[in-house]
PDB file of N, CA and C in Angstrom:
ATOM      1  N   UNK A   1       5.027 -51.771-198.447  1.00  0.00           N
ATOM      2  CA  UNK A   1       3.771 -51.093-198.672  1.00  0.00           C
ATOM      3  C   UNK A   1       3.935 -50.070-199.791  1.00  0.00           C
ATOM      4  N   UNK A   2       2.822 -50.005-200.811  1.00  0.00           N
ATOM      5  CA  UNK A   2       3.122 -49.129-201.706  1.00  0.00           C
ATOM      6  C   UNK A   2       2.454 -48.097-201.734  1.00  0.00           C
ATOM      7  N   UNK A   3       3.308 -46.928-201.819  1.00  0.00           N
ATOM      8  CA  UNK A   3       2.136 -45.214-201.894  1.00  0.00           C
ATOM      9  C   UNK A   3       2.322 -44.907-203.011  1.00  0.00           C
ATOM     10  N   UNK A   4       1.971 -43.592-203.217  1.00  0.00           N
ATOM     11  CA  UNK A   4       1.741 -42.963-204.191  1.00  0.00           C
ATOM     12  C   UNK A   4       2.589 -41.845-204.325  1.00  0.00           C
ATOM     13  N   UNK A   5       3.502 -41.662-205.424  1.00  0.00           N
ATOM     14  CA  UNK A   5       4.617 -40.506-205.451  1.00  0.00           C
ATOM     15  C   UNK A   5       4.402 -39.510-206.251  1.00  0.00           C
ATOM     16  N   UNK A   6       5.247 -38.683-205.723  1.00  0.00           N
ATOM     17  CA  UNK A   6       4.317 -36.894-206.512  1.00  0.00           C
ATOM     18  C   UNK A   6       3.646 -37.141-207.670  1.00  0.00           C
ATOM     19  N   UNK A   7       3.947 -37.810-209.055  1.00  0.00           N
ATOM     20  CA  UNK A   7       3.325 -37.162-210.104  1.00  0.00           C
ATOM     21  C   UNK A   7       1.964 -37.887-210.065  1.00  0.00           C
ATOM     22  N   UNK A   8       1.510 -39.129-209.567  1.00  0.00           N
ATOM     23  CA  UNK A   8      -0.007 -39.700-209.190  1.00  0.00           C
ATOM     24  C   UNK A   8       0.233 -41.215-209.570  1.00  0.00           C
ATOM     25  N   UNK A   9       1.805 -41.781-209.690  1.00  0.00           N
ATOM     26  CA  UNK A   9       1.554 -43.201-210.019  1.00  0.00           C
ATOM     27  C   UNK A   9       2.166 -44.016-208.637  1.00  0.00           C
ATOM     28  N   UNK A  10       1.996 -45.026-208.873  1.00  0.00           N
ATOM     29  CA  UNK A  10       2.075 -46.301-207.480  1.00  0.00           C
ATOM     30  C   UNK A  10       3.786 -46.259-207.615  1.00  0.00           C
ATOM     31  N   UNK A  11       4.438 -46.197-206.386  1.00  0.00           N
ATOM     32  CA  UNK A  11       5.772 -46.212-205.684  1.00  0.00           C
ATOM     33  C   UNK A  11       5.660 -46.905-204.895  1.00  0.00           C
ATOM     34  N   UNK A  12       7.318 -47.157-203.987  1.00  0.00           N
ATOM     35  CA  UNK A  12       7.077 -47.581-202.984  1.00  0.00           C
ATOM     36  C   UNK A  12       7.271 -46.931-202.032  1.00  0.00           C
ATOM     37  N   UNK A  13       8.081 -45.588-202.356  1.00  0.00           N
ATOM     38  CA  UNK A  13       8.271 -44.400-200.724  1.00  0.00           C
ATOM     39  C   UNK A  13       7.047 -42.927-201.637  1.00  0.00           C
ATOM     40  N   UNK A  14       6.402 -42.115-200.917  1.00  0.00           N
ATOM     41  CA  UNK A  14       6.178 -40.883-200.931  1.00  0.00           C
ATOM     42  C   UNK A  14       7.093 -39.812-200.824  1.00  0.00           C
ATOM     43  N   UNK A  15       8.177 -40.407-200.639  1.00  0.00           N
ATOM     44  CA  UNK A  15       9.416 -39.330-200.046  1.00  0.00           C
ATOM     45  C   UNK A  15      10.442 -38.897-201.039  1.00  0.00           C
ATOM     46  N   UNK A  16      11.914 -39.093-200.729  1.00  0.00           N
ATOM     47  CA  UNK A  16      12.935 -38.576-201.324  1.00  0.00           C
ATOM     48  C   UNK A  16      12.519 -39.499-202.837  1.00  0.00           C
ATOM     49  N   UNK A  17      12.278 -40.903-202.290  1.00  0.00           N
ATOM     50  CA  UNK A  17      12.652 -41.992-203.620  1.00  0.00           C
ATOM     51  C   UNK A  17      11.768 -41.038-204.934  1.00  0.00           C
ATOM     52  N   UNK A  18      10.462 -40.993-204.904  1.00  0.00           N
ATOM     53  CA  UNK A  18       9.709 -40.519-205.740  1.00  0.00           C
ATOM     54  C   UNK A  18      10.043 -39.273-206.258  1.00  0.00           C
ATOM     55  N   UNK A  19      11.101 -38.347-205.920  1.00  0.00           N
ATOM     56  CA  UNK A  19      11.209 -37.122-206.235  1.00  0.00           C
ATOM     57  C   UNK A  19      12.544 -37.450-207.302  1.00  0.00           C
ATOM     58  N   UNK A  20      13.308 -38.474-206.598  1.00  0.00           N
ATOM     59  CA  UNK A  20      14.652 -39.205-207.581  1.00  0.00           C
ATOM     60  C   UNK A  20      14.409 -39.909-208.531  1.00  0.00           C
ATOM     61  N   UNK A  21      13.090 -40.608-208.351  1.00  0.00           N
ATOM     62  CA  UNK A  21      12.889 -41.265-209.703  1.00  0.00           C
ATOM     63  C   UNK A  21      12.505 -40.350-210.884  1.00  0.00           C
ATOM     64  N   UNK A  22      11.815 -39.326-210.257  1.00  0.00           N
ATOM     65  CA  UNK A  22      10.968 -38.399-211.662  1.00  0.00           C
ATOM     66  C   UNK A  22      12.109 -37.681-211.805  1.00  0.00           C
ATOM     67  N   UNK A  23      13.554 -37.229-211.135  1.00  0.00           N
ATOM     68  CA  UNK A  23      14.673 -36.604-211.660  1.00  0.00           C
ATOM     69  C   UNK A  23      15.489 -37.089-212.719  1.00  0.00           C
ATOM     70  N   UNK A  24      15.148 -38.571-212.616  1.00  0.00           N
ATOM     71  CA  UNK A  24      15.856 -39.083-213.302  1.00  0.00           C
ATOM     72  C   UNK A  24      15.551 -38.838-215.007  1.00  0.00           C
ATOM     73  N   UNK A  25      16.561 -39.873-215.728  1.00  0.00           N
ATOM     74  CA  UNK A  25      16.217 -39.430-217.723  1.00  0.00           C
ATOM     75  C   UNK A  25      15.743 -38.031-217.777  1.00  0.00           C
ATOM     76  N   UNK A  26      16.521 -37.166-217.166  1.00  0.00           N
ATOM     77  CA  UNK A  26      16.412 -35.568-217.773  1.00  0.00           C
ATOM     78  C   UNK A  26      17.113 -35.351-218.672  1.00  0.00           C
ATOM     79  N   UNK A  27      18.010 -36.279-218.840  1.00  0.00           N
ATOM     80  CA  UNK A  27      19.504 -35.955-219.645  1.00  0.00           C
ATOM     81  C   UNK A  27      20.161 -36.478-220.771  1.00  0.00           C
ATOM     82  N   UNK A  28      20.482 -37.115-221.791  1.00  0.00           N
ATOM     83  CA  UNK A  28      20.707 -37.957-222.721  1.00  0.00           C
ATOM     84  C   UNK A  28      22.685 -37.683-223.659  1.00  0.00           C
ATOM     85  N   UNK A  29      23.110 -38.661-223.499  1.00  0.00           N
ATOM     86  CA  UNK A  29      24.334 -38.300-224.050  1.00  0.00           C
ATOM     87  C   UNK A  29      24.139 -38.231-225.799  1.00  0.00           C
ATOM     88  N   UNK A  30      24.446 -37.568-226.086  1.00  0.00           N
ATOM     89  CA  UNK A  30      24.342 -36.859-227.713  1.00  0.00           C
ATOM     90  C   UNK A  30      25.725 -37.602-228.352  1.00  0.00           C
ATOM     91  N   UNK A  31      26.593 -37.509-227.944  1.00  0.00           N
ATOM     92  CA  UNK A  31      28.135 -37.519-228.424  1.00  0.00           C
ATOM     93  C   UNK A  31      29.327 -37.448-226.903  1.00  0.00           C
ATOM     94  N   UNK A  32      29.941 -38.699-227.121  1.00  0.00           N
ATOM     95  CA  UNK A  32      30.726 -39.111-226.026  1.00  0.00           C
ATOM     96  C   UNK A  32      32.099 -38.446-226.790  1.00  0.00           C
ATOM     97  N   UNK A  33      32.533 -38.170-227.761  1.00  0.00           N
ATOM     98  CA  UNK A  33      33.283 -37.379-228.772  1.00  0.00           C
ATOM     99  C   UNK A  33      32.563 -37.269-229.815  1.00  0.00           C
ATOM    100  N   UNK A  34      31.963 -35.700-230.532  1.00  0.00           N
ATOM    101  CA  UNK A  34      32.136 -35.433-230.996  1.00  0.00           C
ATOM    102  C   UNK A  34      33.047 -35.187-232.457  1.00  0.00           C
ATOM    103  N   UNK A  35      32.316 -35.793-233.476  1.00  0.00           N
ATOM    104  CA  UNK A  35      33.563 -35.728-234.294  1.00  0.00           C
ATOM    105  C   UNK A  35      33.498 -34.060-235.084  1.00  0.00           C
ATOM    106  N   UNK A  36      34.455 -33.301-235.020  1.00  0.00           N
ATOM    107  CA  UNK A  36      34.835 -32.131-234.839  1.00  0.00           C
ATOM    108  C   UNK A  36      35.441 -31.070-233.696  1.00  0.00           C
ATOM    109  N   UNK A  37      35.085 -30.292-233.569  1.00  0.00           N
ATOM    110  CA  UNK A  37      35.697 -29.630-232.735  1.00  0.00           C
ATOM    111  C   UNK A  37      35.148 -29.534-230.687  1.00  0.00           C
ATOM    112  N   UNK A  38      33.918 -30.329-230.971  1.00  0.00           N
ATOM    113  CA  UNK A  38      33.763 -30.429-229.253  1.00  0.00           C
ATOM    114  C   UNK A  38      34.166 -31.590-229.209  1.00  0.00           C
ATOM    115  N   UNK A  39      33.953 -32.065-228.236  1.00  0.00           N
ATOM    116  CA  UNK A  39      33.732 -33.057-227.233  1.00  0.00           C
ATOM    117  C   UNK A  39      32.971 -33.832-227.088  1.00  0.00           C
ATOM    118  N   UNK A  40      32.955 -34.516-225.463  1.00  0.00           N
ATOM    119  CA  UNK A  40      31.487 -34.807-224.804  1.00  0.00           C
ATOM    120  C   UNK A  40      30.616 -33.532-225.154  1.00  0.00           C
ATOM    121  N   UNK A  41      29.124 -34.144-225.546  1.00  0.00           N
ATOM    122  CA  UNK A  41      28.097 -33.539-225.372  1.00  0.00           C
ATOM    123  C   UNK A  41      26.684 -34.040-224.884  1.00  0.00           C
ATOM    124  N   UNK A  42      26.269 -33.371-223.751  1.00  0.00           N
ATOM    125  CA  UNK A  42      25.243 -34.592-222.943  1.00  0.00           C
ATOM    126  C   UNK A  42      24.260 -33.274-223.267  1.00  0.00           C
ATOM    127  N   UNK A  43      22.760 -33.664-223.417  1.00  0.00           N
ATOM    128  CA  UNK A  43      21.776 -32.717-223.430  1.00  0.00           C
ATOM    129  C   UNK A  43      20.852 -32.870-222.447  1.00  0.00           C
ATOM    130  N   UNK A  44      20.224 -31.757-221.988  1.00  0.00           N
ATOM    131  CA  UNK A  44      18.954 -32.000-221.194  1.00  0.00           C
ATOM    132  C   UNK A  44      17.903 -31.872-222.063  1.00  0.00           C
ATOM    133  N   UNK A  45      16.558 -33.019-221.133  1.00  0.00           N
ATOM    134  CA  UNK A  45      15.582 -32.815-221.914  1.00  0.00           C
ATOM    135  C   UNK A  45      14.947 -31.823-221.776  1.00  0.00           C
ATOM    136  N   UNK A  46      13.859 -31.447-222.982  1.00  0.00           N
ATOM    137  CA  UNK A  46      13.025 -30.114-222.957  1.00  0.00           C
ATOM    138  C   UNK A  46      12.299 -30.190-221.368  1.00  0.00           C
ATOM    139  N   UNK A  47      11.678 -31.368-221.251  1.00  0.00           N
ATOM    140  CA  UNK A  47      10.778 -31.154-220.058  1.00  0.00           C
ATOM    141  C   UNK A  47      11.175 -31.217-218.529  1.00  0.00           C
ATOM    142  N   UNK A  48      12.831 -31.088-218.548  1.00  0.00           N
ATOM    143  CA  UNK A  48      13.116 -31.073-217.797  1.00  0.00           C
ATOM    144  C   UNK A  48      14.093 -29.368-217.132  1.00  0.00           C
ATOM    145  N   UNK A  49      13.874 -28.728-218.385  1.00  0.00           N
ATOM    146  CA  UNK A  49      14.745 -27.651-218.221  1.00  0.00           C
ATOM    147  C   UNK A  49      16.151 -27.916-218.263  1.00  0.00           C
ATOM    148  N   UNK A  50      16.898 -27.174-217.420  1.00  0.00           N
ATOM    149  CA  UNK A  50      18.046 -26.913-217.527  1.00  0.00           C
ATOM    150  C   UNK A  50      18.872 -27.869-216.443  1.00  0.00           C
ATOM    151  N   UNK A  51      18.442 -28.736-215.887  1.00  0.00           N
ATOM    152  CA  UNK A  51      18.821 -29.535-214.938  1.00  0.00           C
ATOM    153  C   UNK A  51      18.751 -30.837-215.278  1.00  0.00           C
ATOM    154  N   UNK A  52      19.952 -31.111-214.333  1.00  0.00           N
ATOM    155  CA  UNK A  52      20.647 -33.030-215.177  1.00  0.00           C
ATOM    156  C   UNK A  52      21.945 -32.748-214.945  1.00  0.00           C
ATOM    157  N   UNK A  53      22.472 -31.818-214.704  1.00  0.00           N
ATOM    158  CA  UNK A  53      23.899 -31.884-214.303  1.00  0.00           C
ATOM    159  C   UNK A  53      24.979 -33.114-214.111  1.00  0.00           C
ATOM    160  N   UNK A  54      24.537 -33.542-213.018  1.00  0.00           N
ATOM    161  CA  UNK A  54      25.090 -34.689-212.154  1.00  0.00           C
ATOM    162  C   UNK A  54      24.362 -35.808-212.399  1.00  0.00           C
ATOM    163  N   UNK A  55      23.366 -36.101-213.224  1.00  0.00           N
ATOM    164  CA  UNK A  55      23.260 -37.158-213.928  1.00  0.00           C
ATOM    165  C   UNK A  55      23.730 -37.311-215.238  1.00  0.00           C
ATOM    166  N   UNK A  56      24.221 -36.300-216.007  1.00  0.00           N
ATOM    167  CA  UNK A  56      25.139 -36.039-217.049  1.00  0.00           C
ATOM    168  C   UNK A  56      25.830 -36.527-216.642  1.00  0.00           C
ATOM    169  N   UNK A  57      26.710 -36.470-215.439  1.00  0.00           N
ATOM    170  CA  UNK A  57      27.954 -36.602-215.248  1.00  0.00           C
ATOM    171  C   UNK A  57      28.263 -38.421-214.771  1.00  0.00           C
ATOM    172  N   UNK A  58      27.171 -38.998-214.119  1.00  0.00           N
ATOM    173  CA  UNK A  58      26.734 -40.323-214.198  1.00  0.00           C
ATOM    174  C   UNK A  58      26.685 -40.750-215.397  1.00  0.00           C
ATOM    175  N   UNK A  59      25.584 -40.495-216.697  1.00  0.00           N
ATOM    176  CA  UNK A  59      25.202 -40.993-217.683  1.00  0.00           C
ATOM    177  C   UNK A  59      26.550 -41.186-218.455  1.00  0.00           C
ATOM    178  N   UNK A  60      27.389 -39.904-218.644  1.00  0.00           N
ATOM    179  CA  UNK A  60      29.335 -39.730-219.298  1.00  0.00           C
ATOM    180  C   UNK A  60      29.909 -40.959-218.596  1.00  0.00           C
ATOM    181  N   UNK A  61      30.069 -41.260-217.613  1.00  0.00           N
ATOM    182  CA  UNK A  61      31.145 -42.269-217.564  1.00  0.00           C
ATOM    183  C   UNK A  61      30.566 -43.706-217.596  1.00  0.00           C
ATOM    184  N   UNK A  62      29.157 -43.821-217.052  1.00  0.00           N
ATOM    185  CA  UNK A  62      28.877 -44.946-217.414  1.00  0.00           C
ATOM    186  C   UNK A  62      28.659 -45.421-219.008  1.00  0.00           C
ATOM    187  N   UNK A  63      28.326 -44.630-220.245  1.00  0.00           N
ATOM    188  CA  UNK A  63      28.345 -44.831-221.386  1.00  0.00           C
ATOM    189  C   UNK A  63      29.616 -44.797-221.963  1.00  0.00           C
ATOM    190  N   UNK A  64      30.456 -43.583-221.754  1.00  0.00           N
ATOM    191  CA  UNK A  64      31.381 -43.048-222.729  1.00  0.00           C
ATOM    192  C   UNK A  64      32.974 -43.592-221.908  1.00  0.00           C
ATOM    193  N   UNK A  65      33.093 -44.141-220.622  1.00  0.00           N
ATOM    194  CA  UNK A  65      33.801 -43.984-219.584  1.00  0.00           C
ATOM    195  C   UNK A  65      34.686 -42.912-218.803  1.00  0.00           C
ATOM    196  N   UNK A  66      34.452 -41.656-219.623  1.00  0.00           N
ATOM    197  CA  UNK A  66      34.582 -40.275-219.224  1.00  0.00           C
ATOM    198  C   UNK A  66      34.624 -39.607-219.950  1.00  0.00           C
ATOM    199  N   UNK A  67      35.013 -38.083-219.665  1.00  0.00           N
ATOM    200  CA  UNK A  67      34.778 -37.204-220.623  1.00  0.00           C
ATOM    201  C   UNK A  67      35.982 -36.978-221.590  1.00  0.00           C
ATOM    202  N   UNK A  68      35.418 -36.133-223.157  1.00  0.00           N
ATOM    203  CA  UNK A  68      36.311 -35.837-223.998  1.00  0.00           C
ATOM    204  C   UNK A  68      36.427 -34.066-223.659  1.00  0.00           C
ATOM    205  N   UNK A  69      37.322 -33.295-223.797  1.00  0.00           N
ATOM    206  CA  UNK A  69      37.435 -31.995-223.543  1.00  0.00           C
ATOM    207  C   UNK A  69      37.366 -31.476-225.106  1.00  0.00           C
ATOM    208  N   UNK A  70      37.035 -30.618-225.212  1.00  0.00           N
ATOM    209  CA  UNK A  70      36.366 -30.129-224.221  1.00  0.00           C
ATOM    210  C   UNK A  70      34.640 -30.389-224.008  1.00  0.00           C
ATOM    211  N   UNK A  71      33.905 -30.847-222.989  1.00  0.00           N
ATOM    212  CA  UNK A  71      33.008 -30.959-222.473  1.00  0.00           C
ATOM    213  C   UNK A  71      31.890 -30.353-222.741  1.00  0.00           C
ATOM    214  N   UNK A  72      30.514 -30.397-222.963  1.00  0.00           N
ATOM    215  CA  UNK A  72      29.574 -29.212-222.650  1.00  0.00           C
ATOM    216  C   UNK A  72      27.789 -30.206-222.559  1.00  0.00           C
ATOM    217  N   UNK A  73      27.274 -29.127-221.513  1.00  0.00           N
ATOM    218  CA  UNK A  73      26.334 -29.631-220.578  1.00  0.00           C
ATOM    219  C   UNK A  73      25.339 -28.882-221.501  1.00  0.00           C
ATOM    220  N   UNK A  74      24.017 -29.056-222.639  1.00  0.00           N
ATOM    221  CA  UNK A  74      23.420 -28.258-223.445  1.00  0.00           C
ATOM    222  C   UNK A  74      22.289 -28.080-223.029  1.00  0.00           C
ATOM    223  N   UNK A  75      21.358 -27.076-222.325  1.00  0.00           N
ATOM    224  CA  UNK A  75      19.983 -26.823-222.086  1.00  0.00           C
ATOM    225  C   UNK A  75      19.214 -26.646-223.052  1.00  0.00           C
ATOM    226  N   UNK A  76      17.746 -27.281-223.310  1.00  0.00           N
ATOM    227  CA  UNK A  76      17.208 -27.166-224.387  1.00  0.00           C
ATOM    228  C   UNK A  76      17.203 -25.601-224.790  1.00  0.00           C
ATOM    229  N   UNK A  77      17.421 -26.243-226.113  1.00  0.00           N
ATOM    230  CA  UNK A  77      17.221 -25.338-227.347  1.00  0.00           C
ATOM    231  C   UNK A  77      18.751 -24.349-227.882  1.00  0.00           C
ATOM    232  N   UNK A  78      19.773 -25.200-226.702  1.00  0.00           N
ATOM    233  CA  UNK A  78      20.987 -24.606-227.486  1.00  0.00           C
ATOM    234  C   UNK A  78      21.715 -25.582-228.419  1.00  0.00           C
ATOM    235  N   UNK A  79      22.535 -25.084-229.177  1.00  0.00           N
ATOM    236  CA  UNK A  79      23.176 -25.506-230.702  1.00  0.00           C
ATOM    237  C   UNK A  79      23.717 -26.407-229.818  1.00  0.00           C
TER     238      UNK A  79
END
């Protein structure tokens, strides 16, 4: 049976699922190395704020197969 999940489109749970799907693509890997002096660099999106953490950390190994050190997690609008 299909409901309707927080933001107003057709799902199939009202519940946790719909709150995980709109969490999801907050985050985007920029640079799995960096050529220079960082690293991994995964960004969050603007419209998501500062959160994506742990889908950073999903998105890094499934693209890049882990991280380069040193690491960094960038909230919009930092360098």
């Amino acid at each position: 049976m299909s409901s309707e999940i927080p933001d107003g489109t057709p799902g199939e749970e009202a519940g946790n699922a719909g709150v995980t799907a709109r969490a999801r693509d907050c985050v985007y890997v920029e640079w799995c190395n960096e050529p220079g002096r960082r690293g991994t660099i995964c960004r969050a999106r603007p419209e998501c704020g500062c959160s994506g953490v742990i889908e950073c950390n999903d998105e890094v190994r499934d693209i890049c197969g882990g991280f380069v050190d040193p690491a960094y997690f960038l909230c919009p609008g930092q360098p």
